[in-house]
Structure formats: C-alpha cells, structure tokens
N, C-alpha and C. Protein backbone atom coordinates (compact mmCIF):
# COMPACT_ATOMS: atom_id res chain seq x y z
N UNK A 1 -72.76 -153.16 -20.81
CA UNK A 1 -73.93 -153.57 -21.54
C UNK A 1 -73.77 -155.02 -21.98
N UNK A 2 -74.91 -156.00 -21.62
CA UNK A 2 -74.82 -157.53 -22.48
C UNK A 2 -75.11 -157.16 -23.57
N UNK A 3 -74.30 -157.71 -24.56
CA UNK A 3 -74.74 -158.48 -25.67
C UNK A 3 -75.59 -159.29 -25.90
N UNK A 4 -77.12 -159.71 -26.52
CA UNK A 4 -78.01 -160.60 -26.38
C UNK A 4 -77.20 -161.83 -27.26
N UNK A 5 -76.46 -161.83 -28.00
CA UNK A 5 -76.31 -163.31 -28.62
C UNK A 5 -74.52 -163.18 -28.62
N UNK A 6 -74.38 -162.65 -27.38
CA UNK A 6 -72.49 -163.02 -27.24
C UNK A 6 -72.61 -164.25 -26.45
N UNK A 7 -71.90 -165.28 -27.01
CA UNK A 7 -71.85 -166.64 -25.82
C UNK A 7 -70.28 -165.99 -26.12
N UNK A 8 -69.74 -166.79 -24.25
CA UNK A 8 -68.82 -166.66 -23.99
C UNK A 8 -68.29 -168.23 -23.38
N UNK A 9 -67.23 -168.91 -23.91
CA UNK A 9 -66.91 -170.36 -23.00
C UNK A 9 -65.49 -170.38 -22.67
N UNK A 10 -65.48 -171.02 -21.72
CA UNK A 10 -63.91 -170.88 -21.08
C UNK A 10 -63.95 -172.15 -20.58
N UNK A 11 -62.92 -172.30 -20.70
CA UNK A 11 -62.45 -173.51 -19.52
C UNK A 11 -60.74 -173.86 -19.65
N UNK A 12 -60.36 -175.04 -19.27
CA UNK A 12 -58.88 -175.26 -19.04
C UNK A 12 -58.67 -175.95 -20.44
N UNK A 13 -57.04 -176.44 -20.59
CA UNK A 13 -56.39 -177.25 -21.51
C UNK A 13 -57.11 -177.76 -21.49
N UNK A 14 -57.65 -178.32 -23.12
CA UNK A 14 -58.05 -179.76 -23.44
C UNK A 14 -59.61 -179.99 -22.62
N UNK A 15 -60.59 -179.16 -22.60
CA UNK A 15 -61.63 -179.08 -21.43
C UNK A 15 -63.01 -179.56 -22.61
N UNK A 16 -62.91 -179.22 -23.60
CA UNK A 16 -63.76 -179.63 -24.83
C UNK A 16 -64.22 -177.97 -25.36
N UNK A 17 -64.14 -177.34 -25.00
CA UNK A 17 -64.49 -175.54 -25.39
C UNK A 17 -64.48 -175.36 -26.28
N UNK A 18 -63.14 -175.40 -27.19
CA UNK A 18 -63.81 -175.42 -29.03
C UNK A 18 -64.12 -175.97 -29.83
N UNK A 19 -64.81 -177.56 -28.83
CA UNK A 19 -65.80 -178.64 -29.80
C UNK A 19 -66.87 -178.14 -29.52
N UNK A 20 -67.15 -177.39 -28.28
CA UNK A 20 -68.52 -176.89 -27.90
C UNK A 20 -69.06 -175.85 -28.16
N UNK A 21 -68.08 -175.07 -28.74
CA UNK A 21 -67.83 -173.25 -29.18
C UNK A 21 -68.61 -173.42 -30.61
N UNK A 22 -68.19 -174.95 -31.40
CA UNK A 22 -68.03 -175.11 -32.89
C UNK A 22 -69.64 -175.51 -33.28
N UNK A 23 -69.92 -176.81 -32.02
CA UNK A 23 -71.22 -177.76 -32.08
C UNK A 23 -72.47 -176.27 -31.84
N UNK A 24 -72.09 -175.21 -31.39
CA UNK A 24 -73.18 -174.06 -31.00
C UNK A 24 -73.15 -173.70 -31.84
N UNK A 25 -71.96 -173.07 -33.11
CA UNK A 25 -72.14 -172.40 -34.11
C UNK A 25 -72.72 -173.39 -35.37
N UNK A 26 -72.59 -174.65 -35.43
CA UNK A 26 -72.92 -175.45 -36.35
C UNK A 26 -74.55 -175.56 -36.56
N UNK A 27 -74.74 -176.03 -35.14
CA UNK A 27 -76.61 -176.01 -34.70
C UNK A 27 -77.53 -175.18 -35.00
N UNK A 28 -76.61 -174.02 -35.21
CA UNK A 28 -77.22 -172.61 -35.10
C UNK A 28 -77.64 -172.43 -36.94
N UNK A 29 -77.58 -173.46 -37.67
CA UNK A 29 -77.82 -172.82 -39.07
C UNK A 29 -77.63 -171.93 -39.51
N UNK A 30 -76.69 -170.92 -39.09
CA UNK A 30 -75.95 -169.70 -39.62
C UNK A 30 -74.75 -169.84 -40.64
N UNK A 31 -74.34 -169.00 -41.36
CA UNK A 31 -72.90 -169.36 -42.11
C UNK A 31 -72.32 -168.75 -40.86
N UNK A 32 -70.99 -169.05 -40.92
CA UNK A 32 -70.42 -169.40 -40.20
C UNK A 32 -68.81 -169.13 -40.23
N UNK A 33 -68.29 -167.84 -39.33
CA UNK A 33 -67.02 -167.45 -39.72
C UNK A 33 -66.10 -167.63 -38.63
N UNK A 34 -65.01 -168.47 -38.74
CA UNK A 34 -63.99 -169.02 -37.58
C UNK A 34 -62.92 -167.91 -37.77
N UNK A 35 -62.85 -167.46 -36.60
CA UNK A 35 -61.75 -166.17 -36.27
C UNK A 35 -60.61 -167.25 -35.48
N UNK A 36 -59.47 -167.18 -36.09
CA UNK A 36 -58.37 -168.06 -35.38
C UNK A 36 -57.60 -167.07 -34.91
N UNK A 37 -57.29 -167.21 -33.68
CA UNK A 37 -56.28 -165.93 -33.09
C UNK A 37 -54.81 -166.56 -32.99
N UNK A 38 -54.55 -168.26 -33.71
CA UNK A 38 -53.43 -168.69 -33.53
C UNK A 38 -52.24 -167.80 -34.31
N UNK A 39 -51.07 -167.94 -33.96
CA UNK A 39 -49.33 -167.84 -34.84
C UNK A 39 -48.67 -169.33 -34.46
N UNK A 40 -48.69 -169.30 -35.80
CA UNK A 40 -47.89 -170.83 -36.11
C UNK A 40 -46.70 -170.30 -35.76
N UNK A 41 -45.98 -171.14 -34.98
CA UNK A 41 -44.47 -171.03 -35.30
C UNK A 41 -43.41 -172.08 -36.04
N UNK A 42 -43.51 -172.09 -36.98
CA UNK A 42 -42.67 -173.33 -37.94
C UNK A 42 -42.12 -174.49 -37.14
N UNK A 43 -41.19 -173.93 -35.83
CA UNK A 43 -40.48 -174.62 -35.11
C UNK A 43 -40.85 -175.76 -34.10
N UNK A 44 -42.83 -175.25 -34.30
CA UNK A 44 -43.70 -175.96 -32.92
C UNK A 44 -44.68 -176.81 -33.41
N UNK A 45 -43.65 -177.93 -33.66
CA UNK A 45 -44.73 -178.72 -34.24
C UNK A 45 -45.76 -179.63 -34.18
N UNK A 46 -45.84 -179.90 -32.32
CA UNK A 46 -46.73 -180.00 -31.26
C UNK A 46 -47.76 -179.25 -31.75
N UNK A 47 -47.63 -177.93 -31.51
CA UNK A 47 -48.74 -177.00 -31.50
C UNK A 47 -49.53 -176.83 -33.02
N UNK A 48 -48.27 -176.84 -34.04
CA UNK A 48 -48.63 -176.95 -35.44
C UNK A 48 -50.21 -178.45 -36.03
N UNK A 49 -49.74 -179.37 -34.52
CA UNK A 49 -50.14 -180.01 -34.81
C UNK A 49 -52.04 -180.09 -34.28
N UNK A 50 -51.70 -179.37 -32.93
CA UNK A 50 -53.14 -178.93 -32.50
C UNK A 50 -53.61 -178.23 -33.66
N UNK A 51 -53.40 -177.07 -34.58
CA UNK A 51 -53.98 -175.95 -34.59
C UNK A 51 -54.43 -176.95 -36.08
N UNK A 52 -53.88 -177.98 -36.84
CA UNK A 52 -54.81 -178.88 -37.56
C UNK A 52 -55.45 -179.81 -37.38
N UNK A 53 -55.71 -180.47 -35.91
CA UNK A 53 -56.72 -181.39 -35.16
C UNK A 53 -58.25 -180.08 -35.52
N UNK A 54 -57.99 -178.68 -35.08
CA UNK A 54 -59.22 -177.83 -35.27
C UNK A 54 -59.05 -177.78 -37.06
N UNK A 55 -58.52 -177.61 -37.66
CA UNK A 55 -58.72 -177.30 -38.76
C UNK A 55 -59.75 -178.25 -39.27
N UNK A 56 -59.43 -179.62 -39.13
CA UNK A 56 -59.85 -180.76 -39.59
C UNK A 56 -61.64 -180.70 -39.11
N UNK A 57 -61.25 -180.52 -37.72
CA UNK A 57 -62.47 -180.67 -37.17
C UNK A 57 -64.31 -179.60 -37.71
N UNK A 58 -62.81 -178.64 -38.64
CA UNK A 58 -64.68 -177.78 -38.79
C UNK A 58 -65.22 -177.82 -39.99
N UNK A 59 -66.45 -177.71 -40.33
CA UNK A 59 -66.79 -177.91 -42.13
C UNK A 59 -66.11 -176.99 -42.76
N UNK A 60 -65.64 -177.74 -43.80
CA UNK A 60 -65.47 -177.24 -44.96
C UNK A 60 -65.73 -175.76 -45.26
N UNK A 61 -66.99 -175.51 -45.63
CA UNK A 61 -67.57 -174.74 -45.73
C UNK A 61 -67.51 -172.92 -44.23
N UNK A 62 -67.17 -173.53 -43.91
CA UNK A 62 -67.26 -172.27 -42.93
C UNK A 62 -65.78 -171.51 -43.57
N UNK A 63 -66.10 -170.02 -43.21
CA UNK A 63 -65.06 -168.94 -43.51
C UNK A 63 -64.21 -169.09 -42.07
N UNK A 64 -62.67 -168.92 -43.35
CA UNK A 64 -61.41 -168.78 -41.89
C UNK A 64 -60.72 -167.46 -42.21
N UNK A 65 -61.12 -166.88 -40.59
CA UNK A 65 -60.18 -165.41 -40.84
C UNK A 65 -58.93 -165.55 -40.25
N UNK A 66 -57.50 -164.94 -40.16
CA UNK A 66 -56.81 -164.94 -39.06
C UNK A 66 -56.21 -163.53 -38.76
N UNK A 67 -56.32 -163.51 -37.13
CA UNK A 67 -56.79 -162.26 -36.33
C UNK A 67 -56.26 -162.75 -35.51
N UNK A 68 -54.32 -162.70 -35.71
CA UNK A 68 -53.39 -162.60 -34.13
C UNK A 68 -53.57 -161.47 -33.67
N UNK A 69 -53.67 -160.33 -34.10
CA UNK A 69 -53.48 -159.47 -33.56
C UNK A 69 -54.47 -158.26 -33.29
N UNK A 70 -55.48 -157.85 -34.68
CA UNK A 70 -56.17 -156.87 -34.82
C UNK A 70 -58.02 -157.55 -34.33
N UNK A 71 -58.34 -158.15 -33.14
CA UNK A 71 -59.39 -158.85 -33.13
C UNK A 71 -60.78 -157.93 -33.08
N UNK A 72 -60.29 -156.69 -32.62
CA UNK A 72 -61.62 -155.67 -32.61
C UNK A 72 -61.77 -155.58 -34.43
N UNK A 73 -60.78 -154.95 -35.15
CA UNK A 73 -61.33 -154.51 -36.53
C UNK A 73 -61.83 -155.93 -36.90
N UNK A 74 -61.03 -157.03 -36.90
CA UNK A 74 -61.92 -158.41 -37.55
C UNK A 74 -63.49 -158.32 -37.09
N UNK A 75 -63.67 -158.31 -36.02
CA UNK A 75 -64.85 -158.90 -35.35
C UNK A 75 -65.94 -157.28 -35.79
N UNK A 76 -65.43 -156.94 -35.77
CA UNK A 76 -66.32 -155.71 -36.63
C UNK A 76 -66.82 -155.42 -38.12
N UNK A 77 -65.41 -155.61 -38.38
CA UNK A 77 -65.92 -156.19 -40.34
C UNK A 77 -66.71 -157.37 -40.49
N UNK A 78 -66.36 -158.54 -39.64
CA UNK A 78 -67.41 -159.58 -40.17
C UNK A 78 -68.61 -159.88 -38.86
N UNK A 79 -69.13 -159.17 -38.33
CA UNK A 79 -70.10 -159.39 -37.23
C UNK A 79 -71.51 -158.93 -38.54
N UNK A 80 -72.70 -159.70 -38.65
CA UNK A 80 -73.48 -159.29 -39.32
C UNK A 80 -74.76 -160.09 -38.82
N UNK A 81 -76.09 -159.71 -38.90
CA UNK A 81 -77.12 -160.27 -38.96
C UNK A 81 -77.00 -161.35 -39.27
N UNK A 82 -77.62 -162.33 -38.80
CA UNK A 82 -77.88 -164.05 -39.80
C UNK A 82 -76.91 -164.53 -39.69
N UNK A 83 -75.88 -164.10 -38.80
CA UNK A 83 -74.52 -164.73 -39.34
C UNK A 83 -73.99 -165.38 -37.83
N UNK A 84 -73.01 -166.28 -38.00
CA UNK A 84 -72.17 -166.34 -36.58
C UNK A 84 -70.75 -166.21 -36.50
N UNK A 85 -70.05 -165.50 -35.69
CA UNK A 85 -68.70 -165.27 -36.08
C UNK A 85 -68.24 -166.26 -34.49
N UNK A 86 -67.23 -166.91 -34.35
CA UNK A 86 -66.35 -167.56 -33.60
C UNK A 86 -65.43 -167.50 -33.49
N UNK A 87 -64.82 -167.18 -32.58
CA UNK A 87 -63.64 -166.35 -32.20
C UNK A 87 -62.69 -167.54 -31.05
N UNK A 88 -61.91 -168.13 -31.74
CA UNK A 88 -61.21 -169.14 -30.97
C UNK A 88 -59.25 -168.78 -31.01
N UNK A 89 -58.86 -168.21 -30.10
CA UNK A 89 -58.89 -167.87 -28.63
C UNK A 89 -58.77 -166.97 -28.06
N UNK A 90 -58.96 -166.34 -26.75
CA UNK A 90 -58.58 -164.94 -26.18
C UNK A 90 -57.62 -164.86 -25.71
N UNK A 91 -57.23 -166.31 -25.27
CA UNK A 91 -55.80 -167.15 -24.74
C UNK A 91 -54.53 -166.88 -25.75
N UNK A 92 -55.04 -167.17 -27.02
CA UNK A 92 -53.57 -166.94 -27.80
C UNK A 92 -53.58 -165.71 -28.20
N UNK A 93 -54.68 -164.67 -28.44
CA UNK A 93 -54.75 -163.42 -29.23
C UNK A 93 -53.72 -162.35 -27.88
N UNK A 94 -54.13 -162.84 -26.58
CA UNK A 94 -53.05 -162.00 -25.87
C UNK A 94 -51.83 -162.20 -25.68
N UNK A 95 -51.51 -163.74 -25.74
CA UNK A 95 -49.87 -164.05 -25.67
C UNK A 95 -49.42 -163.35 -27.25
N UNK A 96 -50.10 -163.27 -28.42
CA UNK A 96 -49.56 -162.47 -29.20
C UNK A 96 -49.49 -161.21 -28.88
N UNK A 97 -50.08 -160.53 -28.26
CA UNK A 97 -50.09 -159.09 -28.29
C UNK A 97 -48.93 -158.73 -27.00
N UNK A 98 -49.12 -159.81 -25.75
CA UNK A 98 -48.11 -159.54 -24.78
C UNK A 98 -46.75 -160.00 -25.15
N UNK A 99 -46.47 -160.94 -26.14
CA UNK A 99 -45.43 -161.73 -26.35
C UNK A 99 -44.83 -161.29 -28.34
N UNK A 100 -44.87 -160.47 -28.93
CA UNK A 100 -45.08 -160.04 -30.12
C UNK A 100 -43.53 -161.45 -30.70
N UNK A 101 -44.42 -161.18 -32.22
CA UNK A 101 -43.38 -162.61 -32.69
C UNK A 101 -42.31 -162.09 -32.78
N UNK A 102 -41.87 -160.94 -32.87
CA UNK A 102 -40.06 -160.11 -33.16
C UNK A 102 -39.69 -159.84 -32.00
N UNK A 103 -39.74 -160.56 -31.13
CA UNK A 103 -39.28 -160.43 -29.67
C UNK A 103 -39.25 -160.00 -28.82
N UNK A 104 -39.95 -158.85 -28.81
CA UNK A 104 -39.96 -157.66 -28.08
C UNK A 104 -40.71 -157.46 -27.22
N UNK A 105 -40.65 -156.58 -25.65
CA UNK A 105 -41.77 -157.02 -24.89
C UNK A 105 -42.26 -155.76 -24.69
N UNK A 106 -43.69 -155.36 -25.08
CA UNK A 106 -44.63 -154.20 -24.50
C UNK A 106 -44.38 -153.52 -23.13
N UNK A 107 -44.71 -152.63 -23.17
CA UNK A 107 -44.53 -151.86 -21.47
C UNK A 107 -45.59 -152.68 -20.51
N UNK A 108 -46.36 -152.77 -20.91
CA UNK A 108 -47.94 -153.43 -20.21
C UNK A 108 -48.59 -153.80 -21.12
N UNK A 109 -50.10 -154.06 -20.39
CA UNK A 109 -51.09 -154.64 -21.27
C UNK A 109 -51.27 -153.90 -22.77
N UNK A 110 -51.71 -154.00 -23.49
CA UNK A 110 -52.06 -153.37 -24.76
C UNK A 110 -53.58 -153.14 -24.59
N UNK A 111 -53.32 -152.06 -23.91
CA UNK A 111 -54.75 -151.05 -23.55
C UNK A 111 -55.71 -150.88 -25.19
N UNK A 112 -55.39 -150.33 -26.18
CA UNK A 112 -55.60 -149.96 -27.51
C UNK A 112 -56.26 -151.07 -28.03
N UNK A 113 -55.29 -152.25 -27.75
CA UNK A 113 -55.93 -153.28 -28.59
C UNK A 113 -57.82 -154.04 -27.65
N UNK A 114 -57.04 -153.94 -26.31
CA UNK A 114 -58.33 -154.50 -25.73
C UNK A 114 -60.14 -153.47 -25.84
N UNK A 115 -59.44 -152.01 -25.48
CA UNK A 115 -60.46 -150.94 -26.14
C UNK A 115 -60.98 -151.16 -27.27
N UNK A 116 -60.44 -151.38 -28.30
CA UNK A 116 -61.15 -151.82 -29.59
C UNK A 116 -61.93 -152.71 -29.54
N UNK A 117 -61.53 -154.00 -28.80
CA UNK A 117 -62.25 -155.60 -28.90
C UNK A 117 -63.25 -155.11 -27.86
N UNK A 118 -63.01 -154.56 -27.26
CA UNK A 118 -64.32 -154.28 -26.06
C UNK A 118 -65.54 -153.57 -26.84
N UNK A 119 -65.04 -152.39 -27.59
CA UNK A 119 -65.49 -152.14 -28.34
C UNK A 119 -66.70 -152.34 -29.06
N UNK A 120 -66.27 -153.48 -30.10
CA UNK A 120 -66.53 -154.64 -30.73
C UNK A 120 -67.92 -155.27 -30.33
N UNK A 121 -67.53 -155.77 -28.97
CA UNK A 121 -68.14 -156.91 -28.57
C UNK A 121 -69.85 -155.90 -28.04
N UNK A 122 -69.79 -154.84 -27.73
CA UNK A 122 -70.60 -153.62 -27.42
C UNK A 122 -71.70 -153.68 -28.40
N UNK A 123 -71.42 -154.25 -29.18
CA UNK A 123 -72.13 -153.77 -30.92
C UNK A 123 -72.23 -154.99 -31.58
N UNK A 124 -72.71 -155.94 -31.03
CA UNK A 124 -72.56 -156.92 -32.11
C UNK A 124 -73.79 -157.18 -31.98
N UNK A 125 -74.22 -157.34 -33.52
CA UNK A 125 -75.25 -157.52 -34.96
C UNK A 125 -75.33 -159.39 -34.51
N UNK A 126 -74.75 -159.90 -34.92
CA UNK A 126 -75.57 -161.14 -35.69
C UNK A 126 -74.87 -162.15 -33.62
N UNK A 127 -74.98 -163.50 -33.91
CA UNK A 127 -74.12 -164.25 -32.70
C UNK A 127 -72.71 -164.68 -33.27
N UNK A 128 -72.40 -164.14 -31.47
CA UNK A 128 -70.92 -164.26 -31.58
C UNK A 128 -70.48 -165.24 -30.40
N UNK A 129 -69.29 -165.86 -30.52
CA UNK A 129 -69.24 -167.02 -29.47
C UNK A 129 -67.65 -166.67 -29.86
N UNK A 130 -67.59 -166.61 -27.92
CA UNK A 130 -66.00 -166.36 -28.45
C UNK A 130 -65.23 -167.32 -26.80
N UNK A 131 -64.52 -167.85 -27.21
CA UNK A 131 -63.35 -168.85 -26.64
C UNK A 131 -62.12 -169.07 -25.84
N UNK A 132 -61.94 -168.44 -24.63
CA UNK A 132 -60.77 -168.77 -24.03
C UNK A 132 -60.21 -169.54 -22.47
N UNK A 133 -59.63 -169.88 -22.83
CA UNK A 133 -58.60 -170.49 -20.93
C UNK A 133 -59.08 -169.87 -20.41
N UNK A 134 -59.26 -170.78 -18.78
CA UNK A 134 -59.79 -170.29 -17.53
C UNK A 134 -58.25 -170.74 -16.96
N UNK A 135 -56.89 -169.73 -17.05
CA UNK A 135 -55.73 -170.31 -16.18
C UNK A 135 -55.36 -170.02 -14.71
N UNK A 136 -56.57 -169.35 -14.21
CA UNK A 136 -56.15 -168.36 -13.04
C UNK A 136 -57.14 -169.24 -11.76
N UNK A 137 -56.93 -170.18 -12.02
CA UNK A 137 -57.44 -171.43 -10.45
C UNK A 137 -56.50 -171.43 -9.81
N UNK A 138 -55.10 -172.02 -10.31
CA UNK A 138 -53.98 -172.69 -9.65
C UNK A 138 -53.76 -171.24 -8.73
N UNK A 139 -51.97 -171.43 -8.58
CA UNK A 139 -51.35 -170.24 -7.88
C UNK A 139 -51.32 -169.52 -8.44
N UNK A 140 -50.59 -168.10 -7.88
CA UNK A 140 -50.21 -166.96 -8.33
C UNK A 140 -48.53 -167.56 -8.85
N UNK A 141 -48.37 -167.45 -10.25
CA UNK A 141 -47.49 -167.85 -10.87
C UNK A 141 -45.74 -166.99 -10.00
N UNK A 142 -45.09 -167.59 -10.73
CA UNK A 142 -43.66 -167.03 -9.31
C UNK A 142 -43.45 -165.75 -10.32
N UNK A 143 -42.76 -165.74 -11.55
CA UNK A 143 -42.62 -164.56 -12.36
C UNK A 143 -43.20 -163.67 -12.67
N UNK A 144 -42.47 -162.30 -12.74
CA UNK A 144 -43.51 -161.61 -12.96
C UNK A 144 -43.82 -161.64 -14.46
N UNK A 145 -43.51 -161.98 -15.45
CA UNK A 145 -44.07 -161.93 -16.87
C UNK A 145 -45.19 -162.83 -16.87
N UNK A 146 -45.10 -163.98 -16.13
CA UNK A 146 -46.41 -164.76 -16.20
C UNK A 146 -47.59 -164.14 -15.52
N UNK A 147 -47.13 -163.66 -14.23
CA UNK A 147 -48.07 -162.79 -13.79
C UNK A 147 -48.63 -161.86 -14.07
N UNK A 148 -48.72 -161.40 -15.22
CA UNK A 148 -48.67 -160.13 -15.84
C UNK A 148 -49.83 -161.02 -16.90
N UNK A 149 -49.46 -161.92 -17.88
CA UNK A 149 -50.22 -163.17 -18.56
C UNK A 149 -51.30 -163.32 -17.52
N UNK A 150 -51.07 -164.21 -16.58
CA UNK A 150 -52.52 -165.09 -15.93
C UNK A 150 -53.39 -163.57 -15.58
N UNK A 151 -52.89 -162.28 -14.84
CA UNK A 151 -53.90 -160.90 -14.45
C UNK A 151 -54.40 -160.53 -15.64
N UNK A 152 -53.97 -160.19 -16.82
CA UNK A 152 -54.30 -159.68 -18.19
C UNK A 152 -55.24 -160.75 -18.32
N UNK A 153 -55.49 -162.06 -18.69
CA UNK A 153 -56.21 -163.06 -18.98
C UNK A 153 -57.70 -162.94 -18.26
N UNK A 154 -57.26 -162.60 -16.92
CA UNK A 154 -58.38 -162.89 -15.92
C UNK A 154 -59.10 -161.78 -15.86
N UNK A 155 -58.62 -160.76 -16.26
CA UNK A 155 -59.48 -159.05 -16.59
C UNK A 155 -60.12 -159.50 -17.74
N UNK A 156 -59.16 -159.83 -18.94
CA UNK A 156 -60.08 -160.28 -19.95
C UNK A 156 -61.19 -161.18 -20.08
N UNK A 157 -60.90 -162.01 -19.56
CA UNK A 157 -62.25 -163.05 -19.54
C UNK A 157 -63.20 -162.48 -18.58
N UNK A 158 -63.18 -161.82 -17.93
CA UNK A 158 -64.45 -160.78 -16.75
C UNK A 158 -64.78 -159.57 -17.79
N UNK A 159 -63.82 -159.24 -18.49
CA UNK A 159 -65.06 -158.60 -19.15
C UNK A 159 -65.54 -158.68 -20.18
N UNK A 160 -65.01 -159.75 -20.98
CA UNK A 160 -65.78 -160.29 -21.81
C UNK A 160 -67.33 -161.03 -21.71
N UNK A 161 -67.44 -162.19 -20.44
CA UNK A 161 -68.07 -162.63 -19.83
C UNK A 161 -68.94 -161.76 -18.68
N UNK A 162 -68.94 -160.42 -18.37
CA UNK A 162 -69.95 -159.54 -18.41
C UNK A 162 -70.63 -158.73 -19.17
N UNK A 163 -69.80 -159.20 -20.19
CA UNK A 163 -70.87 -157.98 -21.32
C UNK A 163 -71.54 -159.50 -22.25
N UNK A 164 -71.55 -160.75 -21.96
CA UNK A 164 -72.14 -161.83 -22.47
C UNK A 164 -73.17 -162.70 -22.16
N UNK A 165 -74.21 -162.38 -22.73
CA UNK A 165 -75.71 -163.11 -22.09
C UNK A 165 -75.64 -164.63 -21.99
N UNK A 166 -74.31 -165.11 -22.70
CA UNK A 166 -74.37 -166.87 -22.34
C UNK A 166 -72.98 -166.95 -21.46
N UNK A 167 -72.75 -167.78 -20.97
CA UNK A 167 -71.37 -168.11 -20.02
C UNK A 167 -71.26 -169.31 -19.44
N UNK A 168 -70.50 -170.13 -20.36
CA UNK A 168 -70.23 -171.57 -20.01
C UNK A 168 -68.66 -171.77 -19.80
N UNK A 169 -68.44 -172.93 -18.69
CA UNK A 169 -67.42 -173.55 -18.41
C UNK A 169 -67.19 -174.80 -18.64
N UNK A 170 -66.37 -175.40 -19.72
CA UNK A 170 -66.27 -176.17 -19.85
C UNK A 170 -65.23 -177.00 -18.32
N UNK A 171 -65.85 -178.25 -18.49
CA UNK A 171 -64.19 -179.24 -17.27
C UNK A 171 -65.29 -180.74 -18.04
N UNK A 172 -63.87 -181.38 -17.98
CA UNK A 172 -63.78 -182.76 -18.62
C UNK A 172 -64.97 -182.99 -19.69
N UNK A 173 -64.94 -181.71 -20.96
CA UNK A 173 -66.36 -182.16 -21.42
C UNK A 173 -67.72 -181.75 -21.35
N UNK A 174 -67.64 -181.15 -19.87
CA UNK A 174 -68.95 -180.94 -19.60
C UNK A 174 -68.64 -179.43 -19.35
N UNK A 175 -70.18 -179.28 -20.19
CA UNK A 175 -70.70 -177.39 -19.85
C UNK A 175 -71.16 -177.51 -18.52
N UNK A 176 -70.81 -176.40 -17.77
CA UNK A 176 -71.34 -176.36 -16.67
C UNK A 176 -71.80 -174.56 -16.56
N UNK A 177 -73.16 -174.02 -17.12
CA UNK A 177 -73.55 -173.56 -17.62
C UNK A 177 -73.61 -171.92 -15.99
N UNK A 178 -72.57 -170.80 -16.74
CA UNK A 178 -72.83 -169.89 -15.20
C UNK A 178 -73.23 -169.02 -15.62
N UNK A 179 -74.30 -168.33 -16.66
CA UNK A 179 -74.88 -166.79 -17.04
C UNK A 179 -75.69 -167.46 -18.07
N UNK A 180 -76.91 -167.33 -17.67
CA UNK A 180 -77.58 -167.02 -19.18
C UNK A 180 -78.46 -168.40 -19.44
C-alpha cells in the first residue's frame, strides 16, 4: 500500500538528501520532528563532526528524537496529522541494528525490527520524509558482512520506496525526481 504523504529520498555520500529531506519539511509549514538514527561514537570525530554540520543546519525550533534502534515505535508515537516527522537515516539505523554498539553480530537481518518500521510506514497520519544511501550501484562488495549491509540496504530502500507516493534521487545536488 502507498502512503499518500511518505516522501522517500536517497542518494549517495554527500549527494545533498538531507538538505533536501529538511528544505521539504521546512516549506511544508508543519512543526516539525527530526528522527536521527545516528550513534555517536566518542572516538569518531570525523563523523562526530558531520552529525553537527546537520545539527547546526536545522531550526532551532524543530523536535529531535533519537531512534538508533527502535524506528517503528518512534515513527508511530510521533506520526500525527498537521505534523511532519523526518527520519534521517535508513543507512545508519541498519548498520546499528546489523552492527550493535557491544559488538556483537546478529544471525541475519533483524526481521522484527524491519516488520515494525514497515509497519509504521503502512499507517502514517500526518507527512513523513524519510532518508537514506543509494550504495548498491558500484560492485558486489568482496565480504560477506558487507554483502549482507549493501542486500539488507537495497531490500530496504525498495520497500520503503514502494510503499512511498514521492521518490527522489538525489546526485550532485540535484533531485532527479522517480515516483510521484
């Protein structure tokens, strides 16, 4: 089933996706709730440093949830009429769930968790715009743990992006607009 107001955007590293994810939810005169699916890791301070280039970048005013792990119950508690929830990334919410921070590695995908978010996305009330990597152009990665990453990713973004009445790709900036 589509969702009438699920936008869905993908694209590569650095492609403009959650300036464009942000500029849709801003336009949209809705309040406005940013679902971060990041885990800081103290040690990464590269990345520490991306994840406050976005901080900076969004008003003030908008609500910040964080949802490494549980993204169906988030996106269910705060999905509402009048409202927009943004969900930035699908990219990191699975390296958490495939990659858990206490080291440990799952048997497979985390069936449970994606059932829920599928869930979720089935039923959503107000617009939702949700955000991840397109990594599955290049090769078929040599390992199998990555391979396991780029297939999980690429199921996910197909079915997210079929149950979504908008579907944009970001590359260098530009939407290049494929559903909706």
């Amino acid at each position: 089933m589509t969702s009438p107001d699920l936008t869905f955007i993908l694209g590569g590293a650095r492609s403009g996706k959650s300036a464009f994810a942000e500029r849709i939810a801003a336009e949209s005169g809705l309040p406005v709730t940013y679902v971060a699916t990041a885990r800081i890791d103290e040690n990464d301070s590269e990345f520490a440093a991306r994840v406050a280039l976005h901080r900076e970048r969004r008003p003030a005013h908008w609500a910040l949830v964080e949802a490494p792990l549980d993204l169906g119950r988030a996106l269910r508690e705060l999905d509402r009429e009048g409202h927009v929830v943004l969900i930035d990334c699908l990219t990191l919410w699975l390296a958490n769930l495939l990659f858990p921070a206490d080291g440990t590695t799952p048997d497979g995908p985390p069936l449970q968790a994606f059932s829920a978010f599928d869930a979720a996305l089935s039923h959503v009330k107000g617009k939702v715009i949700v955000v991840s990597n397109e990594i599955g152009l290049g090769v078929v990665p040599m390992g199998s743990v990555t391979r396991l990453y780029v297939d999980e990713l690429g199921r996910l973004n197909q079915r997210v992006a079929a149950a979504s009445a908008h579907v944009t790709m970001m590359v260098a900036g530009l939407p290049l607009m494929l559903k909706g």
